[in-house]
Protein backbone atom coordinates (compact mmCIF):
# COMPACT_ATOMS: atom_id res chain seq x y z
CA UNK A 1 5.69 -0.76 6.77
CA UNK A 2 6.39 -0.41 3.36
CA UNK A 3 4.67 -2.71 0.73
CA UNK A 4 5.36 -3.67 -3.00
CA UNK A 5 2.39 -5.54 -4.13
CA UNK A 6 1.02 -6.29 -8.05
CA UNK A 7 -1.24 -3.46 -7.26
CA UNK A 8 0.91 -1.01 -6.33
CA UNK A 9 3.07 0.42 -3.28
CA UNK A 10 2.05 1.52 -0.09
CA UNK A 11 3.63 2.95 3.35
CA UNK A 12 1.36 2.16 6.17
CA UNK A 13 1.62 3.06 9.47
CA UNK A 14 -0.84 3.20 12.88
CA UNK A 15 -3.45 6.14 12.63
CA UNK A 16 -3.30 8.91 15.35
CA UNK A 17 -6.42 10.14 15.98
CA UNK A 18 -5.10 13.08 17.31
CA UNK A 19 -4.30 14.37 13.84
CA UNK A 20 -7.82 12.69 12.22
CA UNK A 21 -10.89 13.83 12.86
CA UNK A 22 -12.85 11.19 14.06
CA UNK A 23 -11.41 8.45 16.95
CA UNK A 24 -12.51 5.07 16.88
CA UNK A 25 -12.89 1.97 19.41
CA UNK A 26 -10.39 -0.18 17.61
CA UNK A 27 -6.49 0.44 16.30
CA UNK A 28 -6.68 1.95 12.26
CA UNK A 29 -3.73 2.20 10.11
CA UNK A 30 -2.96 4.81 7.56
CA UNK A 31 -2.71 3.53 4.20
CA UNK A 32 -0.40 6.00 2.17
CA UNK A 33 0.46 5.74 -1.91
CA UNK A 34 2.34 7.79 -4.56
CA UNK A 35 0.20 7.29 -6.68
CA UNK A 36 -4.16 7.61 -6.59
CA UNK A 37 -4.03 4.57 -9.28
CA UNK A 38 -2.10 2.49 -6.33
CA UNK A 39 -4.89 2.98 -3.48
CA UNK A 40 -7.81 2.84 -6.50
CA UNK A 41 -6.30 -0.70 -7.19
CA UNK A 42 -6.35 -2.03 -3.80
CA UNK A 43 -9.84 -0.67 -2.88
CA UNK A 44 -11.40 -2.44 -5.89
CA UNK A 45 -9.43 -5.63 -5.27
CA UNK A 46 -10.25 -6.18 -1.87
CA UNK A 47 -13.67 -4.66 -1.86
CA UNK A 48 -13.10 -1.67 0.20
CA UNK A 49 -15.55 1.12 1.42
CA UNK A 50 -12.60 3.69 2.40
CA UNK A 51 -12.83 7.23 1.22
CA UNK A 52 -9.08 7.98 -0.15
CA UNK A 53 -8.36 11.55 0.44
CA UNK A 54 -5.68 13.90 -1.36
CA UNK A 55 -3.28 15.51 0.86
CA UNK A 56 -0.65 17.49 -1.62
CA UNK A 57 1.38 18.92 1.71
CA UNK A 58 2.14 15.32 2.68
CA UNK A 59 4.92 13.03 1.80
CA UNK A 60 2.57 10.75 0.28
CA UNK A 61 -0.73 12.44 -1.33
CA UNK A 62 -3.30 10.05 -1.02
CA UNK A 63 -4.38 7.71 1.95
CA UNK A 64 -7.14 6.21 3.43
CA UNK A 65 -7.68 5.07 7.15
CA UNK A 66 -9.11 1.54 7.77
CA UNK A 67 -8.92 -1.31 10.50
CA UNK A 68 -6.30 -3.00 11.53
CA UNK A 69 -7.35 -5.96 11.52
CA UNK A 70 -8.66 -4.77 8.06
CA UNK A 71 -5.39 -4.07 6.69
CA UNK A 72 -4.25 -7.84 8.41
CA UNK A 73 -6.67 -9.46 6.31
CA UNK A 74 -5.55 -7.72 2.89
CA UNK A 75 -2.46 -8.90 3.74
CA UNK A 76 -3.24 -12.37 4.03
CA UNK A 77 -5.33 -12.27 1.18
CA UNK A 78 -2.32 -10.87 -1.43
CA UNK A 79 0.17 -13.49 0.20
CA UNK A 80 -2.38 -16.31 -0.36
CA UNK A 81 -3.02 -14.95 -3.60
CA UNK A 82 0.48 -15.09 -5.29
CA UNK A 83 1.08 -17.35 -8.14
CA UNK A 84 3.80 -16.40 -10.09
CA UNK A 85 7.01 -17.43 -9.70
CA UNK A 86 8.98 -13.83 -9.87
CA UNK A 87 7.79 -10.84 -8.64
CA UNK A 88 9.16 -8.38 -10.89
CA UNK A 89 7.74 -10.50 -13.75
CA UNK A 90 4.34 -10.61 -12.16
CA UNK A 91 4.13 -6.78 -12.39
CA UNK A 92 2.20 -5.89 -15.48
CA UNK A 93 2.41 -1.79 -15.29
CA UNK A 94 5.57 -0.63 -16.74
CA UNK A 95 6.15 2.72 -14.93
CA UNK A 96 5.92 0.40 -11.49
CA UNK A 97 7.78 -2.14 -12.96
CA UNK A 98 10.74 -0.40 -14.08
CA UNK A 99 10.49 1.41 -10.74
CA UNK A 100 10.01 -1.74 -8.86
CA UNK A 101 13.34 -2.58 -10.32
CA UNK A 102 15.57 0.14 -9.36
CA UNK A 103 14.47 -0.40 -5.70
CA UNK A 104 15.54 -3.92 -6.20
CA UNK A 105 18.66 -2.48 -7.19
CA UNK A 106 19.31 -0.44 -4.60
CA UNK A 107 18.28 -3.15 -1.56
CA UNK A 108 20.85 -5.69 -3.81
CA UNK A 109 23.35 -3.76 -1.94
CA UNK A 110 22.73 -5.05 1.34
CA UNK A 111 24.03 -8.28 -0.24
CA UNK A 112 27.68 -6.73 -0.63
């Protein structure tokens, strides 16, 4: 899942425990960003206790592992939480917006 969010963007997908080092009794997800400013965001918006770790040989250096049903509840939270009336507007970094932006761009196509 990819997700474009006031905060930031992130690329999330289910946790194998295979390649962690710890397993646990309940389904995690990996939370993967760009950028460390993107994961910093979301942890101190939502409260969380994650340790984000740096990963430079990975697509996406930093992540963090959480719950499921963790990750369910964020995303509840950010769609109950929108009040603005464009997206792109609501954005307030310029580096993300202007990049938010040129993936809008690019997914316009699918219109054509």
């Amino acid at each position: 899942m990819w997700i474009f969010t006031t905060s930031g963007f992130f690329s999330v997908v289910a946790y194998d425990p295979k390649k962690g080092k710890s397993t646990f009794d309940e389904p995690h997800v990996l939370v993967r960003a760009r950028a460390l400013s993107d994961l910093d965001a979301l942890v101190g918006k939502h409260g969380l206790t994650a340790r984000i770790d740096e990963d430079r040989r990975g697509d996406y250096h930093h992540r963090m592992v959480i719950p499921q049903t963790q990750w369910a509840e964020i995303l509840t939270r950010e769609a109950t939480d929108i009040d603005y009336n464009n997206f792109k507007s609501a954005v307030g970094d310029d580096e993300h917006h202007n990049l938010y932006m040129k993936v809008w761009a690019v997914m316009r196509e699918l219109q054509h």
